[in-house]
N, C-alpha and C. Protein backbone atom coordinates (compact mmCIF):
# COMPACT_ATOMS: atom_id res chain seq x y z
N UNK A 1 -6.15 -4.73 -35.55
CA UNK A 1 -5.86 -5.29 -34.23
C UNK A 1 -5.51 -4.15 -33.28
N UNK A 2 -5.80 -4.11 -32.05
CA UNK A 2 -5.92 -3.06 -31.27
C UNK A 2 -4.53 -3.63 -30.25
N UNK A 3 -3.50 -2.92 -30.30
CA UNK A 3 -2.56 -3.11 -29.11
C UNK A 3 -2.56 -2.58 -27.79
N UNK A 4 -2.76 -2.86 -27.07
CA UNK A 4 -2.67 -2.37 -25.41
C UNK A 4 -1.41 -2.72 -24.75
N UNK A 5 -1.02 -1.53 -24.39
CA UNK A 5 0.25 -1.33 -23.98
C UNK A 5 0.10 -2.00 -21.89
N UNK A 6 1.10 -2.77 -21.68
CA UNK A 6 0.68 -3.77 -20.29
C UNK A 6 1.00 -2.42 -19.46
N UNK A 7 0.69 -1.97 -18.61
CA UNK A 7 1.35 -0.99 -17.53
C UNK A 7 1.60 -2.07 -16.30
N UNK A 8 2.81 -1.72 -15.86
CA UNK A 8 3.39 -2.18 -14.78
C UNK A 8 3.11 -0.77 -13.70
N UNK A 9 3.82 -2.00 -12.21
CA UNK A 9 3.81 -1.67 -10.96
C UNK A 9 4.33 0.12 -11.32
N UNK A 10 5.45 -0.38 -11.90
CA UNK A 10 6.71 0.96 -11.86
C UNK A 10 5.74 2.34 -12.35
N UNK A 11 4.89 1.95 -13.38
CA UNK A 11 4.17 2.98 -13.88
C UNK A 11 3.14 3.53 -13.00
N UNK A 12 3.08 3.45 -11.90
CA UNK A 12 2.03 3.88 -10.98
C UNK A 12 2.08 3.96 -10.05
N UNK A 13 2.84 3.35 -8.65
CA UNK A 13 3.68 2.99 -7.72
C UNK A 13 4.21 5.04 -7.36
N UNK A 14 3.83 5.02 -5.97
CA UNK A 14 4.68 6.01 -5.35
C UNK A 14 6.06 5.55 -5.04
N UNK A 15 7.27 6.20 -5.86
CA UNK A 15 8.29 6.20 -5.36
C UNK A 15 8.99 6.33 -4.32
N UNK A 16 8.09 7.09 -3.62
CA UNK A 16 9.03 7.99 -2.27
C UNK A 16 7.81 7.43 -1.22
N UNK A 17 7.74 6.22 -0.77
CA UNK A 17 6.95 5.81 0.59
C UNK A 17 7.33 6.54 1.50
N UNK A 18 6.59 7.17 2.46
CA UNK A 18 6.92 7.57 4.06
C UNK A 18 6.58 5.98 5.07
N UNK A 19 7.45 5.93 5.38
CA UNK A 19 7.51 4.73 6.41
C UNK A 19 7.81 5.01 7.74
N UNK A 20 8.09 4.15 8.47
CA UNK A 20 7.74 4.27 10.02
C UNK A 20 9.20 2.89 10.65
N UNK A 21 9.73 3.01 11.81
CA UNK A 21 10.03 2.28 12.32
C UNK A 21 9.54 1.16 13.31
N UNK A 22 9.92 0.42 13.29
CA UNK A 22 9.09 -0.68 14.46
C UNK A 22 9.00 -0.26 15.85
N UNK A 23 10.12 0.61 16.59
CA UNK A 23 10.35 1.04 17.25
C UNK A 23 9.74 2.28 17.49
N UNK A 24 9.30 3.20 16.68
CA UNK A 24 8.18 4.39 16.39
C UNK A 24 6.96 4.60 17.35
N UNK A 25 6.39 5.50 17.98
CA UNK A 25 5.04 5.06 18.77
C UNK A 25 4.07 4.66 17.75
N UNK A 26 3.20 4.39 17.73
CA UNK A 26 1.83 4.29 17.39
C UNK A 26 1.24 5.82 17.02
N UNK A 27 1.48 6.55 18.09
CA UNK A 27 0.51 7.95 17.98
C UNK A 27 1.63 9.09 16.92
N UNK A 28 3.51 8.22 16.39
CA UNK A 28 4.27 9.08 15.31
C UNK A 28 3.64 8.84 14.22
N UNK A 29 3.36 7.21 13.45
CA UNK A 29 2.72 6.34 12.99
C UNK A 29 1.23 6.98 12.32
N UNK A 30 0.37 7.28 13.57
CA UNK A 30 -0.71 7.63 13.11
C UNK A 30 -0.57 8.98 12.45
N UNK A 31 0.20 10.23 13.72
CA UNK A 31 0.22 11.30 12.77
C UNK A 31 0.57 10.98 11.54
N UNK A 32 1.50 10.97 11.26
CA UNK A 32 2.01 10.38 9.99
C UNK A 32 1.04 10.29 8.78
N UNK A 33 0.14 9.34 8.62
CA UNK A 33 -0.72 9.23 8.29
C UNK A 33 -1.57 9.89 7.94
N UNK A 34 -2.40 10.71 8.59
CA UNK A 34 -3.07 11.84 8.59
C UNK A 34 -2.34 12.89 7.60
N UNK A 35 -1.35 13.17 7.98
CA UNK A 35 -0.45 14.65 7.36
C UNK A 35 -0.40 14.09 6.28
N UNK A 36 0.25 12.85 6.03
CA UNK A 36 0.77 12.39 4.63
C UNK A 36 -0.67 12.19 3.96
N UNK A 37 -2.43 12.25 4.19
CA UNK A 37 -3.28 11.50 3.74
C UNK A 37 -2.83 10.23 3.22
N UNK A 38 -2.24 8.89 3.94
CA UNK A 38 -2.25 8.02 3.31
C UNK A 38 -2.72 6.84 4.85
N UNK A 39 -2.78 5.65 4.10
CA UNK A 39 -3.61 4.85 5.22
C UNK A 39 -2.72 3.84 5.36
N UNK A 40 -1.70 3.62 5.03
CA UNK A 40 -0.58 2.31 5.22
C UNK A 40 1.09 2.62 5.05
N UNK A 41 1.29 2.27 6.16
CA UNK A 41 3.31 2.48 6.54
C UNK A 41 4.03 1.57 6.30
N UNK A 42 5.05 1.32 5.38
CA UNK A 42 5.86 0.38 4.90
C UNK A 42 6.33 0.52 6.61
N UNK A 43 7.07 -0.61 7.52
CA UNK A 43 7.82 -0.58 8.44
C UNK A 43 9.30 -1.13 7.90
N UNK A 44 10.46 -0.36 8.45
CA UNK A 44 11.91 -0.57 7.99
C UNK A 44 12.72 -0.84 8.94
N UNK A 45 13.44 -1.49 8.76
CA UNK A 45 14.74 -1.99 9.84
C UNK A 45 15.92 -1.56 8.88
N UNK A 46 17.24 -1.06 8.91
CA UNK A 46 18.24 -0.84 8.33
C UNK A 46 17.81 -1.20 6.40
N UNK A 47 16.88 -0.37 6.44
CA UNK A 47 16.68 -0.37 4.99
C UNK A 47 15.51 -1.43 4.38
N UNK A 48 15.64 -2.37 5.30
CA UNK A 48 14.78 -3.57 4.76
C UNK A 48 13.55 -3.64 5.36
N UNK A 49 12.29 -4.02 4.78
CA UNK A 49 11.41 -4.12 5.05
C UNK A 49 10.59 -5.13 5.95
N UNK A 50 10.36 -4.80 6.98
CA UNK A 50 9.92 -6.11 7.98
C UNK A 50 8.56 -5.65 8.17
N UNK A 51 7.53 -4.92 8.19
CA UNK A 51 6.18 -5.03 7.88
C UNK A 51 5.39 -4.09 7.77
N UNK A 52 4.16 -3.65 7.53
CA UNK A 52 3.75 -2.42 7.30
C UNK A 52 2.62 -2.18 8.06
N UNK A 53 1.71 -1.35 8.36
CA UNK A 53 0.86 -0.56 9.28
C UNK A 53 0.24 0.08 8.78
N UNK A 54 -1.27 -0.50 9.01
CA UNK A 54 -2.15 0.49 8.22
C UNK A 54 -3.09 1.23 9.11
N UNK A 55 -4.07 2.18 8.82
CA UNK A 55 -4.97 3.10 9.94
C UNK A 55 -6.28 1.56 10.50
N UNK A 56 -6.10 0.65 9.92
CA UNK A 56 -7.28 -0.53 10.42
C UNK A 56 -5.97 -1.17 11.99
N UNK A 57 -4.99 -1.06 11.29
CA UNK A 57 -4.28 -1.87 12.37
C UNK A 57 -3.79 -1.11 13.93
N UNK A 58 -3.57 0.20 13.41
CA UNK A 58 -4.02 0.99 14.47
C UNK A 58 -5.38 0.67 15.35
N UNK A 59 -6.31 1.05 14.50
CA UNK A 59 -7.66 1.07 15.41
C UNK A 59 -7.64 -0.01 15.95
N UNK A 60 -7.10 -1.09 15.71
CA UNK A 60 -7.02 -2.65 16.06
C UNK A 60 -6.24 -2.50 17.36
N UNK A 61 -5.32 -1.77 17.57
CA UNK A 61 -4.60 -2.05 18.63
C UNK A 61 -4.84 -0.74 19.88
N UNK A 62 -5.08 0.11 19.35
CA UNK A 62 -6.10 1.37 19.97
C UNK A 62 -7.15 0.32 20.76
N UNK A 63 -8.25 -0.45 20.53
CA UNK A 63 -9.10 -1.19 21.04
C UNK A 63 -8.67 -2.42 21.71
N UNK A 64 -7.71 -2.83 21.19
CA UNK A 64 -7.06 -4.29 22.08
C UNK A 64 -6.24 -3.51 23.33
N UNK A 65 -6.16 -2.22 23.49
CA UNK A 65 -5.53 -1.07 24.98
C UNK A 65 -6.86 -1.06 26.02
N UNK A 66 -7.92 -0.85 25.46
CA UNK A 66 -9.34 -1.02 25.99
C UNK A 66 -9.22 -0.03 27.35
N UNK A 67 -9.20 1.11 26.98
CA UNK A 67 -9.05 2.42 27.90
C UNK A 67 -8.11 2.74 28.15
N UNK A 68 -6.83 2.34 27.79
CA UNK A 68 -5.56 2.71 28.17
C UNK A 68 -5.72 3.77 27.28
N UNK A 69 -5.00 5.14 27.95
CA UNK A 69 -5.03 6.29 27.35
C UNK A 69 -3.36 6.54 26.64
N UNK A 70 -3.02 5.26 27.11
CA UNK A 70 -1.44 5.60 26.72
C UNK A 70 -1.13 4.48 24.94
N UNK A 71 -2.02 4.22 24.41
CA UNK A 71 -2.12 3.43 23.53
C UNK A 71 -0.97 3.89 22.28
N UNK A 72 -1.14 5.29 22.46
CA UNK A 72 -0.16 5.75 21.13
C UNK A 72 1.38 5.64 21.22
N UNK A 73 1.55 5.61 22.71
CA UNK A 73 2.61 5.29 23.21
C UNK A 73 3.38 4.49 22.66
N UNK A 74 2.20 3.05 22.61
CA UNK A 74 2.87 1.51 22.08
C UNK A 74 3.93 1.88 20.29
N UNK A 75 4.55 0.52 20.84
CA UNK A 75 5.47 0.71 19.62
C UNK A 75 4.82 0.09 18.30
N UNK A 76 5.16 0.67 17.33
CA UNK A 76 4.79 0.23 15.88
C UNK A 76 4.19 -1.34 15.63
N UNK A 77 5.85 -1.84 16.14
CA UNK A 77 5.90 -3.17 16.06
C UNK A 77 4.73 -4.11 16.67
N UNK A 78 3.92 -3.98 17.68
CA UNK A 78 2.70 -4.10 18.36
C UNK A 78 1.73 -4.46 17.52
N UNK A 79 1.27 -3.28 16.30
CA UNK A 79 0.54 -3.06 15.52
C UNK A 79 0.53 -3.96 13.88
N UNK A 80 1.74 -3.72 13.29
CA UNK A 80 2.38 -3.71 12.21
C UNK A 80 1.89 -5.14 11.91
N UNK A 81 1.84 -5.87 10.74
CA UNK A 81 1.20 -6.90 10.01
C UNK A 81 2.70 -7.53 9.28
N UNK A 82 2.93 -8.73 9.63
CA UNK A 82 4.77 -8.98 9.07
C UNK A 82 4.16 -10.87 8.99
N UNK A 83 4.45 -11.61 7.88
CA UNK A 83 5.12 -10.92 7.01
C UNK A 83 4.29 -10.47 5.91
N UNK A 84 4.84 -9.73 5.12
CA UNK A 84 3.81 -8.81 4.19
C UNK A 84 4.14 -8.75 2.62
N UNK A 85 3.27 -9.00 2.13
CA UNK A 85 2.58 -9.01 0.57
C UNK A 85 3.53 -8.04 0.12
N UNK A 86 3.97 -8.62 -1.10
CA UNK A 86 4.69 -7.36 -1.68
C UNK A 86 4.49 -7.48 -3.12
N UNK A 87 4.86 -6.52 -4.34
CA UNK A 87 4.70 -6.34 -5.20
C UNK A 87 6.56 -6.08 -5.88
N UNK A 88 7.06 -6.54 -7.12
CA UNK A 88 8.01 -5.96 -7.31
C UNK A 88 7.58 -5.18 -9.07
N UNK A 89 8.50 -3.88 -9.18
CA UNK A 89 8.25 -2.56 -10.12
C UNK A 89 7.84 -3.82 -11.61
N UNK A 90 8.22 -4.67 -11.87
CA UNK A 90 7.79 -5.00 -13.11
C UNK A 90 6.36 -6.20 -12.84
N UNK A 91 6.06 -6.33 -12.07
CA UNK A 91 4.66 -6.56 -11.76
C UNK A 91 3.36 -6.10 -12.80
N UNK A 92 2.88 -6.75 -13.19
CA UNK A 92 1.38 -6.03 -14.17
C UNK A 92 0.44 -5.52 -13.29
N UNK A 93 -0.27 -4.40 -14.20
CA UNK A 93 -1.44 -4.13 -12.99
C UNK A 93 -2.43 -4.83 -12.54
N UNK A 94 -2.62 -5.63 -13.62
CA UNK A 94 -4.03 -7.36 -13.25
C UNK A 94 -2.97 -8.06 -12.24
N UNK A 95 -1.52 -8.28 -12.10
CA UNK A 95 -1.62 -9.69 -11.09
C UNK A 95 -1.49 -8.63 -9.76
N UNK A 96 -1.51 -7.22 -9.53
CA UNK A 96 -1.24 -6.66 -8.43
C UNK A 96 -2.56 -6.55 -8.17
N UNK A 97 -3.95 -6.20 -9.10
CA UNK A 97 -5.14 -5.72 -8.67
C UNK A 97 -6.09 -7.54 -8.06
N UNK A 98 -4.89 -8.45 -8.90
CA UNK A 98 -5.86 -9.74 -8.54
C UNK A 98 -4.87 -10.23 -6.75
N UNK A 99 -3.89 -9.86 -6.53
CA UNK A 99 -2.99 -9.98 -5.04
C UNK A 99 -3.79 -9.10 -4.23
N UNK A 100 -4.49 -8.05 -4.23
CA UNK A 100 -5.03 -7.09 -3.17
C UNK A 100 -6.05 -7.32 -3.24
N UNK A 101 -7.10 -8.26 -4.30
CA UNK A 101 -8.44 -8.10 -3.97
C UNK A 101 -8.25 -9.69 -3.45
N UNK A 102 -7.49 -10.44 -3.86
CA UNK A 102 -7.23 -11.74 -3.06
C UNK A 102 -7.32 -11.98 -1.62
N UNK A 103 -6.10 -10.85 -1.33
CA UNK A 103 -5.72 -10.46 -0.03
C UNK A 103 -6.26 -9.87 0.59
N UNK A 104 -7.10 -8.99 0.37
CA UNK A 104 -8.06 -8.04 1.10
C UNK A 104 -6.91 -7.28 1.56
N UNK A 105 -6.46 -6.48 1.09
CA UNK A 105 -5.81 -5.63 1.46
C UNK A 105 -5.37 -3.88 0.57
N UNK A 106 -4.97 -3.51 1.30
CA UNK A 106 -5.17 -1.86 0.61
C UNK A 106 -3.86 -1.60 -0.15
N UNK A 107 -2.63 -2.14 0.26
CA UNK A 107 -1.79 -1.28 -0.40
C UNK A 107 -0.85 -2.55 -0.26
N UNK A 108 0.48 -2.67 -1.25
CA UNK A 108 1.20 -3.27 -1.50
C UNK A 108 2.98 -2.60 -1.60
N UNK A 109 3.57 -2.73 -0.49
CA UNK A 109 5.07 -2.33 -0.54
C UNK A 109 5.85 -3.25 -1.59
N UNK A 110 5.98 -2.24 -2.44
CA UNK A 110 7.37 -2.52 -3.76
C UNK A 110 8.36 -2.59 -3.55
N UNK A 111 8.97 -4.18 -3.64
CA UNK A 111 10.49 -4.38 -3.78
C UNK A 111 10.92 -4.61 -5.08
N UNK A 112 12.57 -4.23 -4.91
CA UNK A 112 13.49 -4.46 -5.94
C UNK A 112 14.65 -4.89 -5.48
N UNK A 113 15.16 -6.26 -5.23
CA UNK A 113 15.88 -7.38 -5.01
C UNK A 113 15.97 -6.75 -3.37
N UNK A 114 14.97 -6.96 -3.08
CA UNK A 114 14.75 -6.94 -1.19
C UNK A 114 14.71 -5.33 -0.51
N UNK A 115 14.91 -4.56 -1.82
CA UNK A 115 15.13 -3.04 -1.07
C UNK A 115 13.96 -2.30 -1.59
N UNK A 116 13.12 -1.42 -0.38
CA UNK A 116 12.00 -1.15 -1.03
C UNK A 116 12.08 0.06 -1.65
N UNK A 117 11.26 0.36 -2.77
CA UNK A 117 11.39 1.18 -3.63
C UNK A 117 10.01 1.92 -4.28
N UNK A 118 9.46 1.55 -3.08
CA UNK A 118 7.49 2.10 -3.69
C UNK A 118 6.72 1.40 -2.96
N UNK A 119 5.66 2.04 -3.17
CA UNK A 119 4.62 1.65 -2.34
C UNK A 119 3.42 1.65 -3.53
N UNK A 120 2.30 0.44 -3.72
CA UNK A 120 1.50 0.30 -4.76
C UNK A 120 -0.06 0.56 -3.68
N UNK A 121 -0.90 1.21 -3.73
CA UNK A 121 -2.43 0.69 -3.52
C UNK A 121 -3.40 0.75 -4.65
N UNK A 122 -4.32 -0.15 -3.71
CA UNK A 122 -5.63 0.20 -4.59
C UNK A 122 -6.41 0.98 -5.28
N UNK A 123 -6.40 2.41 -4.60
CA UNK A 123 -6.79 3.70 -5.35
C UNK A 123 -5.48 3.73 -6.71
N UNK A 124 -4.45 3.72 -5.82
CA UNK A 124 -3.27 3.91 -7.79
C UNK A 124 -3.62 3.00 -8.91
N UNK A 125 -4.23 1.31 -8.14
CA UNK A 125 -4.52 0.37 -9.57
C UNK A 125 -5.93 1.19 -9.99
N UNK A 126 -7.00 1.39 -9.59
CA UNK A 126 -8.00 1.68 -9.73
C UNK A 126 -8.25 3.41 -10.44
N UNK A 127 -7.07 3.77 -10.18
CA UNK A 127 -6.82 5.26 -10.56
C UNK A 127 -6.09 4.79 -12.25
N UNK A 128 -5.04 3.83 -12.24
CA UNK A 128 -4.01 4.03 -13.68
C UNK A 128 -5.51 3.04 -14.62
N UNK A 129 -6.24 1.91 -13.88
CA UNK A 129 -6.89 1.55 -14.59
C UNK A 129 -8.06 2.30 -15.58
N UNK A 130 -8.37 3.17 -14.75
CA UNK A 130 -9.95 4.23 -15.41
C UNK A 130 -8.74 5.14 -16.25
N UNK A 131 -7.41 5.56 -15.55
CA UNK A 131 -7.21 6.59 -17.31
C UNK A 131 -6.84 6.17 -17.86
N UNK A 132 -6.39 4.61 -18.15
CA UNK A 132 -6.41 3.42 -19.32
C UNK A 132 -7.67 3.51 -20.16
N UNK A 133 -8.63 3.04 -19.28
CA UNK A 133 -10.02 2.98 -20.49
C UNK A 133 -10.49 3.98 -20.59
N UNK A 134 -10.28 5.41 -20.38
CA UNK A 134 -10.36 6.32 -21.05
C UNK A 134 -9.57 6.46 -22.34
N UNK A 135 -8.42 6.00 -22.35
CA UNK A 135 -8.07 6.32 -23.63
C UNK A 135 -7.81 5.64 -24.67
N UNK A 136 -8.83 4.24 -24.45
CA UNK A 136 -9.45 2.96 -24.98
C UNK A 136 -10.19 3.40 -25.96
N UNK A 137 -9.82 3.20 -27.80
CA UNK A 137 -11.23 3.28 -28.50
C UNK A 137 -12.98 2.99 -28.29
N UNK A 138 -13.85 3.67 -28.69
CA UNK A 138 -14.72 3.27 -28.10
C UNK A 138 -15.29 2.32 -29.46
N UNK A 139 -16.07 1.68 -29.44
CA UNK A 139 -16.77 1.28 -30.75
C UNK A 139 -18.31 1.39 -30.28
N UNK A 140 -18.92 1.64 -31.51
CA UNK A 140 -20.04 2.00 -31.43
C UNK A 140 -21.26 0.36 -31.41
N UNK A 141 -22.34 0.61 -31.17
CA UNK A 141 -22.92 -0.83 -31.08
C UNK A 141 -23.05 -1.42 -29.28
N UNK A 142 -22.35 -1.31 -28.54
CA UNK A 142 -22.37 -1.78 -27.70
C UNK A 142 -21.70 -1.15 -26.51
N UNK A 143 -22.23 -1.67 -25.46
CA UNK A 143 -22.04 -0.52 -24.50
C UNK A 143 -20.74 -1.24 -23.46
N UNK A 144 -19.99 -0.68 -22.96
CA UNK A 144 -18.62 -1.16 -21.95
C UNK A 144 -18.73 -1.15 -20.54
């Protein structure tokens, strides 16, 4: 019998999210983004999580300015997607990879009794999943 060990959220999950305030421009937000290479901002109020911001929701609100050159200006909160999908650290990686392809969405902010503590996406399920079945017996006969 072949045992497979379940990997959870916790096992894959960036610990240390860079997040953004609601109050934040748009154009702190985006840098942000860029520098950090990542495409989605947990948003925080005194610790707690009230919604997150991704580079689609930008461009979304970049275009709803419709020539305003002052777009980056706008505050976070403008942009930001609330209320928002979350994942908590003992989560499996199937019900987080079946919540984001549900949801159509890229990344999932990790709570632990309301305080966030990680940030999950799609590249991390799709990343812990392939060096899982890499180190999956193979059997011969049939192809995977």
């Amino acid at each position: 019998m072949l045992w497979t060990v379940v990997m959870k959220v916790r096992d894959i999950m960036n610990p240390e999210p860079v997040t953004a305030c609601e109050s934040d421009a748009l154009g702190h937000a985006h840098r942000l983004m860029k520098t950090c290479h990542i495409r989605h901002l947990p948003v925080v109020s005194d610790g707690q999580l009230i919604g997150i911001v991704s580079e689609r929701d930008i461009l979304a609100a970049r275009a709803r300015a419709e020539g305003d050159d002052q777009w980056w200006k706008l505050p976070v909160r403008a942009a930001m997607t609330a209320p928002v999908h979350s994942a908590t650290p003992d989560d499996s990686l199937a019900a987080v990879a079946a919540r984001l392809a549900t949801s159509k969405i890229g990344a999932l902010p990790v709570l632990d009794h309301g305080r966030l503590v990680g940030i999950v996406s799609v590249t991390d399920v799709l990343d812990a999943e392939a060096r899982q079945a890499a180190t999956l017996p193979t059997r011969t006969g049939y192809a995977r």
